[in-house]
PDB file of N, CA and C in Angstrom:
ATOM      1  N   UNK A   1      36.024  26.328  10.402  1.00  0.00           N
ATOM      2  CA  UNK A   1      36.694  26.400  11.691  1.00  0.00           C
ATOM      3  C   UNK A   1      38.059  25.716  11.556  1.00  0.00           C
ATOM      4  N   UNK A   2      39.126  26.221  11.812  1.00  0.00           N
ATOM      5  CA  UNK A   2      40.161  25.588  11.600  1.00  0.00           C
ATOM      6  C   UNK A   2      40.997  24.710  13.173  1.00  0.00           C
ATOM      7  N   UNK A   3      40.777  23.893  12.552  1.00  0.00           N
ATOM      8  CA  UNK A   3      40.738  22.947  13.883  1.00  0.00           C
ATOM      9  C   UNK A   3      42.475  23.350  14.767  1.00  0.00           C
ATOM     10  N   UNK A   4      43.281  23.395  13.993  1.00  0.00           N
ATOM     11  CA  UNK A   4      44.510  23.716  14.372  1.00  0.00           C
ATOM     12  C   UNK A   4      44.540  24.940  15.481  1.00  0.00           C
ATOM     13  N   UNK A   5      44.165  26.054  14.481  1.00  0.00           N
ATOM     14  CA  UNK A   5      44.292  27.047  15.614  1.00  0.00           C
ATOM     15  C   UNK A   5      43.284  26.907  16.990  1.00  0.00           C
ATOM     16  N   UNK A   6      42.049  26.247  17.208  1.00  0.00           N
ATOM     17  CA  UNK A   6      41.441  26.118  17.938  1.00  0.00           C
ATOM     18  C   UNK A   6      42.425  25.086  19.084  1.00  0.00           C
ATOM     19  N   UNK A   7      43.294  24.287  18.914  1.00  0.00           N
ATOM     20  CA  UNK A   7      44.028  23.020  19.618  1.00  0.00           C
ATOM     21  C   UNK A   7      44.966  23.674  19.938  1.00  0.00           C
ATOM     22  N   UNK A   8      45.837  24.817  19.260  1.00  0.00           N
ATOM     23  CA  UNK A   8      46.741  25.512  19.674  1.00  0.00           C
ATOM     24  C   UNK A   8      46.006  27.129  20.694  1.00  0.00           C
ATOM     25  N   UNK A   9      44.912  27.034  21.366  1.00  0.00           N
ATOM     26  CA  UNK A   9      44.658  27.853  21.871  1.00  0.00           C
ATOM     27  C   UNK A   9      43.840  27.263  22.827  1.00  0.00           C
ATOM     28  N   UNK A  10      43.744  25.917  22.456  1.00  0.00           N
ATOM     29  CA  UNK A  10      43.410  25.398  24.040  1.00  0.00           C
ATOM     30  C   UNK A  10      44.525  24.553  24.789  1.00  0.00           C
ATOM     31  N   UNK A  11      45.394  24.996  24.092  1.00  0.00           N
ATOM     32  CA  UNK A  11      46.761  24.527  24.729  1.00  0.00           C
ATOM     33  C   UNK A  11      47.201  25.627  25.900  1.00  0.00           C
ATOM     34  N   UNK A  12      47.272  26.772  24.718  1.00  0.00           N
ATOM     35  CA  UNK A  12      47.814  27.904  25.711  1.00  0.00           C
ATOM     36  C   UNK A  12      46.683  28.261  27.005  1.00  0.00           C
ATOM     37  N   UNK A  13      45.606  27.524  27.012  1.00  0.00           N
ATOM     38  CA  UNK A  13      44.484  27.746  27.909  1.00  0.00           C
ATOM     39  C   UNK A  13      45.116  26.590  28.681  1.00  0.00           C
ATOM     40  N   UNK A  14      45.553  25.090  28.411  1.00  0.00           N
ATOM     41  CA  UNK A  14      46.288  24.377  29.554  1.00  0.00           C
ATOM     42  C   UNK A  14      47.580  24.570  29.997  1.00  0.00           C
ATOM     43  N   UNK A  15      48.339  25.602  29.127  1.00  0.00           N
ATOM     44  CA  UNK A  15      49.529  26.012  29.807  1.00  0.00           C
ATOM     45  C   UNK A  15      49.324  26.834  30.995  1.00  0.00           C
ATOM     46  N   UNK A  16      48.263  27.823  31.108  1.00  0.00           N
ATOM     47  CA  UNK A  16      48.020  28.601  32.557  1.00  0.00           C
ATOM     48  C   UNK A  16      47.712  27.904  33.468  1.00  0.00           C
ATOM     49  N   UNK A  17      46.760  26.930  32.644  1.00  0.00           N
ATOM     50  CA  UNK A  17      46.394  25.695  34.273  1.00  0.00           C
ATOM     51  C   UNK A  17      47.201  25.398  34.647  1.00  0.00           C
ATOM     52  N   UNK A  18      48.166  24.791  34.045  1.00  0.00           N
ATOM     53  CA  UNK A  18      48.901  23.465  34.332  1.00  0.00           C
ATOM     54  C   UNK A  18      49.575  23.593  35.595  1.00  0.00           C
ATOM     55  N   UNK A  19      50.194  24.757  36.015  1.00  0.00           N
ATOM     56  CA  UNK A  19      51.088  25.471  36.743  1.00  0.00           C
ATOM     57  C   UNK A  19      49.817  25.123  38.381  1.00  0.00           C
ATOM     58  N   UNK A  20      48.769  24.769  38.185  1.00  0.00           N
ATOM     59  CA  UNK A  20      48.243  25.181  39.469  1.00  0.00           C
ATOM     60  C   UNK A  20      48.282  23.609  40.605  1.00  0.00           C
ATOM     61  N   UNK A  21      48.667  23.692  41.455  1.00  0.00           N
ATOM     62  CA  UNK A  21      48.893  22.721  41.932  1.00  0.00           C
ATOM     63  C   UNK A  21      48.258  21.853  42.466  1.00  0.00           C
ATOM     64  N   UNK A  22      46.986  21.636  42.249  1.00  0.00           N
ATOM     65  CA  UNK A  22      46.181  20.950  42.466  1.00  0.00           C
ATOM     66  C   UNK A  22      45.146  20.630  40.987  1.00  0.00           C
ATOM     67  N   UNK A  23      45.630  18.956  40.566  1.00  0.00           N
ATOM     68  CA  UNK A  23      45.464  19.052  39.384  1.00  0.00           C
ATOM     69  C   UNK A  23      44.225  18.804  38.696  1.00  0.00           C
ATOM     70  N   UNK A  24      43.072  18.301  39.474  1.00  0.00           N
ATOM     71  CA  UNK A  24      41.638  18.021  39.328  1.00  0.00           C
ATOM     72  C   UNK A  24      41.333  19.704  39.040  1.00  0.00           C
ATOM     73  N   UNK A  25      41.650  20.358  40.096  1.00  0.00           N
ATOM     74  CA  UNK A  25      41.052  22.015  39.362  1.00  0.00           C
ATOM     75  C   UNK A  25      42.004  22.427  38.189  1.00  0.00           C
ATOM     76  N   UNK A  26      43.205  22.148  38.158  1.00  0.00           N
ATOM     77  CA  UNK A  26      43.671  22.696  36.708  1.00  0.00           C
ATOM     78  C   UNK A  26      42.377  22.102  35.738  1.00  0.00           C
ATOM     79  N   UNK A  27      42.250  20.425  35.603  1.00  0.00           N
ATOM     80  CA  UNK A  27      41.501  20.032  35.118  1.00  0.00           C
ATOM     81  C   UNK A  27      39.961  20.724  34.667  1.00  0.00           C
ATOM     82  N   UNK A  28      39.722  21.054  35.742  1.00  0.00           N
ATOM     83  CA  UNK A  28      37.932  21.759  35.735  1.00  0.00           C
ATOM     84  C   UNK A  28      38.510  23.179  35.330  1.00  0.00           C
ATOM     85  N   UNK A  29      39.420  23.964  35.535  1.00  0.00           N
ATOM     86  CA  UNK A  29      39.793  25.233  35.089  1.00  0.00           C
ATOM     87  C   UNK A  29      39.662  25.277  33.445  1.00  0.00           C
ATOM     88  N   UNK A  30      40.384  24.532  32.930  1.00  0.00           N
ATOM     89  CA  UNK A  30      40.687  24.417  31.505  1.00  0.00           C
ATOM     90  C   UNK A  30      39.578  24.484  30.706  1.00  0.00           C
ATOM     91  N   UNK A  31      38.428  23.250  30.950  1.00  0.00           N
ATOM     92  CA  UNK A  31      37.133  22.946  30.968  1.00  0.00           C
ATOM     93  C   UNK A  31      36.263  23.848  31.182  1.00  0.00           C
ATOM     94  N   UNK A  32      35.976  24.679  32.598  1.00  0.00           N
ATOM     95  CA  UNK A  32      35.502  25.902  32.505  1.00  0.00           C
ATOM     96  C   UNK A  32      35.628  27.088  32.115  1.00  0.00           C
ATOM     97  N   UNK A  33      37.085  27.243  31.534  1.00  0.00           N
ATOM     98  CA  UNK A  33      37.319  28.380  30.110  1.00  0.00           C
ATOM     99  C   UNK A  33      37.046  28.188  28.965  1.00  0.00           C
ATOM    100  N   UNK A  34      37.118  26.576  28.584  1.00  0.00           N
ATOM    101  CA  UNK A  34      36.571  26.439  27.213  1.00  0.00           C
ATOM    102  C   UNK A  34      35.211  26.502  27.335  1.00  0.00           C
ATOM    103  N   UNK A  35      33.958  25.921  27.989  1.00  0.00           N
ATOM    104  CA  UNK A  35      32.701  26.144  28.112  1.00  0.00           C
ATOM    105  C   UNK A  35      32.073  27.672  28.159  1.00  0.00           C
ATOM    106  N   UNK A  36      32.872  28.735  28.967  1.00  0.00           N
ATOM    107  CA  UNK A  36      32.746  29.722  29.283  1.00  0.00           C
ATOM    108  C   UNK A  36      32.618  30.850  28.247  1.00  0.00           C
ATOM    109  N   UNK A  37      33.912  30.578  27.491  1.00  0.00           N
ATOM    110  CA  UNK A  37      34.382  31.388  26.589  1.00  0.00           C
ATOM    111  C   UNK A  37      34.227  31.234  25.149  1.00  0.00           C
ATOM    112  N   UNK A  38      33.963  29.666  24.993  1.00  0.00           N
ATOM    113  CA  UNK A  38      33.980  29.411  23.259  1.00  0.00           C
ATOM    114  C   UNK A  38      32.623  28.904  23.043  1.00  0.00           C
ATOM    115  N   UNK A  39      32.591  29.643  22.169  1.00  0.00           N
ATOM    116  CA  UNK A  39      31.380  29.052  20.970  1.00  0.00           C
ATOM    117  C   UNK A  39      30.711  27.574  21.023  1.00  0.00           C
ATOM    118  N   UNK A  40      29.336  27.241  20.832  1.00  0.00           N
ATOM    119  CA  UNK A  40      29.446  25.746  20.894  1.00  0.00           C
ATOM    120  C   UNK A  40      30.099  25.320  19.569  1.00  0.00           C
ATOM    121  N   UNK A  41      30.014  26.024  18.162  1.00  0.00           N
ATOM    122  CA  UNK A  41      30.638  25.007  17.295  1.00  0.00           C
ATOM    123  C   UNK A  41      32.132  25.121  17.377  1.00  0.00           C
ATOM    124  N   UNK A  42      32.679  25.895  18.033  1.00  0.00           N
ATOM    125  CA  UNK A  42      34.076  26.290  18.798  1.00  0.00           C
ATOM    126  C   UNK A  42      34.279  24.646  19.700  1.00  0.00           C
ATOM    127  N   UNK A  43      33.613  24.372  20.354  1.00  0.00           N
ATOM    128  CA  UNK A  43      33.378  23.264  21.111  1.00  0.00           C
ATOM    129  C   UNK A  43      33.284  22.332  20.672  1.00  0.00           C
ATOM    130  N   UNK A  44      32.215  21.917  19.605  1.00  0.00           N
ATOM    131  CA  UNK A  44      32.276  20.627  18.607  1.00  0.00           C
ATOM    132  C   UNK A  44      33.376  20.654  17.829  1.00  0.00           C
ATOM    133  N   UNK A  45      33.955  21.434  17.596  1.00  0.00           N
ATOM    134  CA  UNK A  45      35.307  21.082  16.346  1.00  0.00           C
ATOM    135  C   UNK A  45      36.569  20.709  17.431  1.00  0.00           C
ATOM    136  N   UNK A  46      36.767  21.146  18.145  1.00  0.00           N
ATOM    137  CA  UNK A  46      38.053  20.883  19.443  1.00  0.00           C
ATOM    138  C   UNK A  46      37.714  19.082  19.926  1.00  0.00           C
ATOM    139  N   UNK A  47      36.482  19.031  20.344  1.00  0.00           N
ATOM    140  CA  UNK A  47      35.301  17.474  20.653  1.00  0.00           C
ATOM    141  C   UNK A  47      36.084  16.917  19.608  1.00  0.00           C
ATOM    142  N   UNK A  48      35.467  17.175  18.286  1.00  0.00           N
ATOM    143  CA  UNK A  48      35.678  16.634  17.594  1.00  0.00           C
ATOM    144  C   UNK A  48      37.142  15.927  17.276  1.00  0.00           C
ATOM    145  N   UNK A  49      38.104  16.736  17.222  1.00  0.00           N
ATOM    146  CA  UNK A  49      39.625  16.380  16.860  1.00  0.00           C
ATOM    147  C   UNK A  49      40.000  15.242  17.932  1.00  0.00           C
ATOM    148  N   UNK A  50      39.207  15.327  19.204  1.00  0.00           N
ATOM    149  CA  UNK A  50      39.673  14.189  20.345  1.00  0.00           C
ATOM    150  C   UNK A  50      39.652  12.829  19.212  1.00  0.00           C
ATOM    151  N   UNK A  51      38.286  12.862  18.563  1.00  0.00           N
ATOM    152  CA  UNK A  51      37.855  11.538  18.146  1.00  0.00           C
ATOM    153  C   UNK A  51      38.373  10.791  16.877  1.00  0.00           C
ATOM    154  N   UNK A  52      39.064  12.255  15.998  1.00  0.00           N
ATOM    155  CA  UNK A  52      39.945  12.698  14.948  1.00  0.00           C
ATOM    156  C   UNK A  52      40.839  13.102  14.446  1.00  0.00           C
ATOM    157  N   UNK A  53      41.986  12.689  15.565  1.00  0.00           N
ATOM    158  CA  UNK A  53      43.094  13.446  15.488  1.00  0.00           C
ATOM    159  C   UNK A  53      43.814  13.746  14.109  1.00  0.00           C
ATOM    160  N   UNK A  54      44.542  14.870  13.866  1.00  0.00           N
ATOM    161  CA  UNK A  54      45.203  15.041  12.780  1.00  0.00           C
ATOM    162  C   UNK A  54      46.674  14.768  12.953  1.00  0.00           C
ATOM    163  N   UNK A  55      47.450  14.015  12.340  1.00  0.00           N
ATOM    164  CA  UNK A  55      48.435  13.499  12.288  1.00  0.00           C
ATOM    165  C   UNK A  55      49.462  14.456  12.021  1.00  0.00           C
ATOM    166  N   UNK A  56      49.381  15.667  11.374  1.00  0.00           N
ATOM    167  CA  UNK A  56      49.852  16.531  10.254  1.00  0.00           C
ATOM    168  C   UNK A  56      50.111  18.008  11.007  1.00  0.00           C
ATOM    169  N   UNK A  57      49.014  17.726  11.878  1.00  0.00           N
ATOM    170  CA  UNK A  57      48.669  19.499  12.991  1.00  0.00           C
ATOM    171  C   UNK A  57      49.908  19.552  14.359  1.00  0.00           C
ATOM    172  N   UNK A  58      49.394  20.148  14.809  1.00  0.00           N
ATOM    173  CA  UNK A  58      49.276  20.970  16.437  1.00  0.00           C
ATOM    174  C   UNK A  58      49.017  19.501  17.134  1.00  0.00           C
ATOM    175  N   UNK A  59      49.908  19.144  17.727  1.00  0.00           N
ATOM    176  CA  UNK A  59      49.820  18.073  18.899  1.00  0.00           C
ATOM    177  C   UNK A  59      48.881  18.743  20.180  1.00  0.00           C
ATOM    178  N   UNK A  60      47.749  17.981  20.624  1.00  0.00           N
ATOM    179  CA  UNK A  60      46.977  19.084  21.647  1.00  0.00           C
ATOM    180  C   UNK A  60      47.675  18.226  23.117  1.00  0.00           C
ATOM    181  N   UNK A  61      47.441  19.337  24.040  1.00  0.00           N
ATOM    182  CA  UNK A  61      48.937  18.949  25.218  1.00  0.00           C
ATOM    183  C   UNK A  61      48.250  17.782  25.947  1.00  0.00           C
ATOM    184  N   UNK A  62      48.897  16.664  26.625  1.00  0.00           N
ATOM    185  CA  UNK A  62      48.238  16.227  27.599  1.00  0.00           C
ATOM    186  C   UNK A  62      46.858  16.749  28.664  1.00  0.00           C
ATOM    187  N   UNK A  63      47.256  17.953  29.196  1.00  0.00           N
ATOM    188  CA  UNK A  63      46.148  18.483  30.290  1.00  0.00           C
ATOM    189  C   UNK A  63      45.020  18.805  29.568  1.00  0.00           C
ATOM    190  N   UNK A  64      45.038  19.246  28.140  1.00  0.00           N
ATOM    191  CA  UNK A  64      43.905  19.602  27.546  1.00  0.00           C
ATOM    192  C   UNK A  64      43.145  18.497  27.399  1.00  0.00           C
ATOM    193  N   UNK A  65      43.629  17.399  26.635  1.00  0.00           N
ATOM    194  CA  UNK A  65      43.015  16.203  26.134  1.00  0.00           C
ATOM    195  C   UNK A  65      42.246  15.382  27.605  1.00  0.00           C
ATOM    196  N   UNK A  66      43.196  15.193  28.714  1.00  0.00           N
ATOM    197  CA  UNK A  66      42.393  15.185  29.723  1.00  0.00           C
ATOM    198  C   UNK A  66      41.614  15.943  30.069  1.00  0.00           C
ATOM    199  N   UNK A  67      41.810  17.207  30.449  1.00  0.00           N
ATOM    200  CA  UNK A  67      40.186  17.656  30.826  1.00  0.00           C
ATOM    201  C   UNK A  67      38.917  17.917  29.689  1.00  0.00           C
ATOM    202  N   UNK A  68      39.245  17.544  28.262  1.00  0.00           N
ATOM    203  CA  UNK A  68      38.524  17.619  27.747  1.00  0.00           C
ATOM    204  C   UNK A  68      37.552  15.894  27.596  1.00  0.00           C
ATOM    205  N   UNK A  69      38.253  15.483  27.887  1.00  0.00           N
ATOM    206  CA  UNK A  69      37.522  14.149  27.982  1.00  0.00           C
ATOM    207  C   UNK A  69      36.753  13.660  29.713  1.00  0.00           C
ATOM    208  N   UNK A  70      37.419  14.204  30.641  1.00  0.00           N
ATOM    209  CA  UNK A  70      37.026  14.090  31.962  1.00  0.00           C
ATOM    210  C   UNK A  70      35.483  14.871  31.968  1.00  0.00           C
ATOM    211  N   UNK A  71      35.826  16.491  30.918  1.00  0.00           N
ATOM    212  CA  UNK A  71      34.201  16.941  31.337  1.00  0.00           C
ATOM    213  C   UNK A  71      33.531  17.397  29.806  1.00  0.00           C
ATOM    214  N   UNK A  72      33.939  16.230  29.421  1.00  0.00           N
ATOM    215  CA  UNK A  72      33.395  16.189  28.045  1.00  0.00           C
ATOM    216  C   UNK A  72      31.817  16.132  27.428  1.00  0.00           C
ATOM    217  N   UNK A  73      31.237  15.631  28.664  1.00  0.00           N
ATOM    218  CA  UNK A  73      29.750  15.571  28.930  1.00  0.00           C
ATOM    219  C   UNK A  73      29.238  17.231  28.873  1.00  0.00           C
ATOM    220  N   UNK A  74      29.792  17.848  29.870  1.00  0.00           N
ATOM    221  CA  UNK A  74      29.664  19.311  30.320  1.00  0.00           C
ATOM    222  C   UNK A  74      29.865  20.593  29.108  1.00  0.00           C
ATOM    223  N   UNK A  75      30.825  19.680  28.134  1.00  0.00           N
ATOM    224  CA  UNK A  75      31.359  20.687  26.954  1.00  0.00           C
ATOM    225  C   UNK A  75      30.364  20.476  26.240  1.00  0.00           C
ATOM    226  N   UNK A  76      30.123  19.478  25.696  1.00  0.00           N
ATOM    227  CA  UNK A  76      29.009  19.083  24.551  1.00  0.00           C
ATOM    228  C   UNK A  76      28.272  20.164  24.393  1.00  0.00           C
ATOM    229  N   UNK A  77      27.721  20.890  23.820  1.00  0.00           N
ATOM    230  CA  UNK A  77      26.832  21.791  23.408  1.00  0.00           C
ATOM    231  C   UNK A  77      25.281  20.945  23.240  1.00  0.00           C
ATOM    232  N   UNK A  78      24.542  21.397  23.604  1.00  0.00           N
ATOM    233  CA  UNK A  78      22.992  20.719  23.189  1.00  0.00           C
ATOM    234  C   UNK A  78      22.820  20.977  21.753  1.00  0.00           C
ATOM    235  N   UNK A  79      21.972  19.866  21.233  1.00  0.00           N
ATOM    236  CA  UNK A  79      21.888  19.620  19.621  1.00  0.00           C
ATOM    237  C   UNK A  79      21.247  21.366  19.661  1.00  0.00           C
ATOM    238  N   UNK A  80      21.383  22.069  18.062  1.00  0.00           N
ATOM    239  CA  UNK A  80      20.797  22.856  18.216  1.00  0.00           C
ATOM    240  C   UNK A  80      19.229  22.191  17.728  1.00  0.00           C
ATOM    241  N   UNK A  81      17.969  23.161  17.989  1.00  0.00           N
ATOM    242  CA  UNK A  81      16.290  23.206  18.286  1.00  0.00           C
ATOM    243  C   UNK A  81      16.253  23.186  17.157  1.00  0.00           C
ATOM    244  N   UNK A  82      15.213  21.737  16.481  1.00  0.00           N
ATOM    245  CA  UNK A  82      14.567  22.294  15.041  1.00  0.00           C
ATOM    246  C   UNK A  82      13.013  22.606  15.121  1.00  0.00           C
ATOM    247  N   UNK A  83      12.568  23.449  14.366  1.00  0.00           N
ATOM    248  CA  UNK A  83      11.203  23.769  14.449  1.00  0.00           C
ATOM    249  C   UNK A  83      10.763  23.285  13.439  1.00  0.00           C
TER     250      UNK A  83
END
């Protein structure tokens, strides 16, 4: 999973929010496209970079990093089931 392009496409997912003027729902907007739309290990690698940033990459924008940490609980993917 390449963490870059995943940070640069949840950017362009907080650039549509950002514009909305009420910023708790930009917030939950952003959040509910990434939950909606991506993959859970899509989800753990984006999670992940919060905790890991790369020095070298794609700066991820303010609004993302906030709503990814505000409903960061909500993103988490459940462990996957072992049998």
């Amino acid at each position: 999973m390449d963490k870059q392009n995943l940070i640069d496409m949840a950017n362009r997912i907080g650039e549509f929010f950002e514009s909305m003027p009420d910023h708790d729902e930009a917030l939950a907007g952003v959040a509910d496209h990434i939950h909606r739309f991506w993959e859970p290990r899509m989800r753990r690698a984006l999670l992940a970079s919060l905790d890991h940033p790369d020095a070298d990459g794609i700066a991820m924008s303010a609004i993302v990093k906030e709503a990814l940490v505000k409903h960061r609980e909500a993103l988490t993917p459940a462990a996957p089931a072992t049998a």
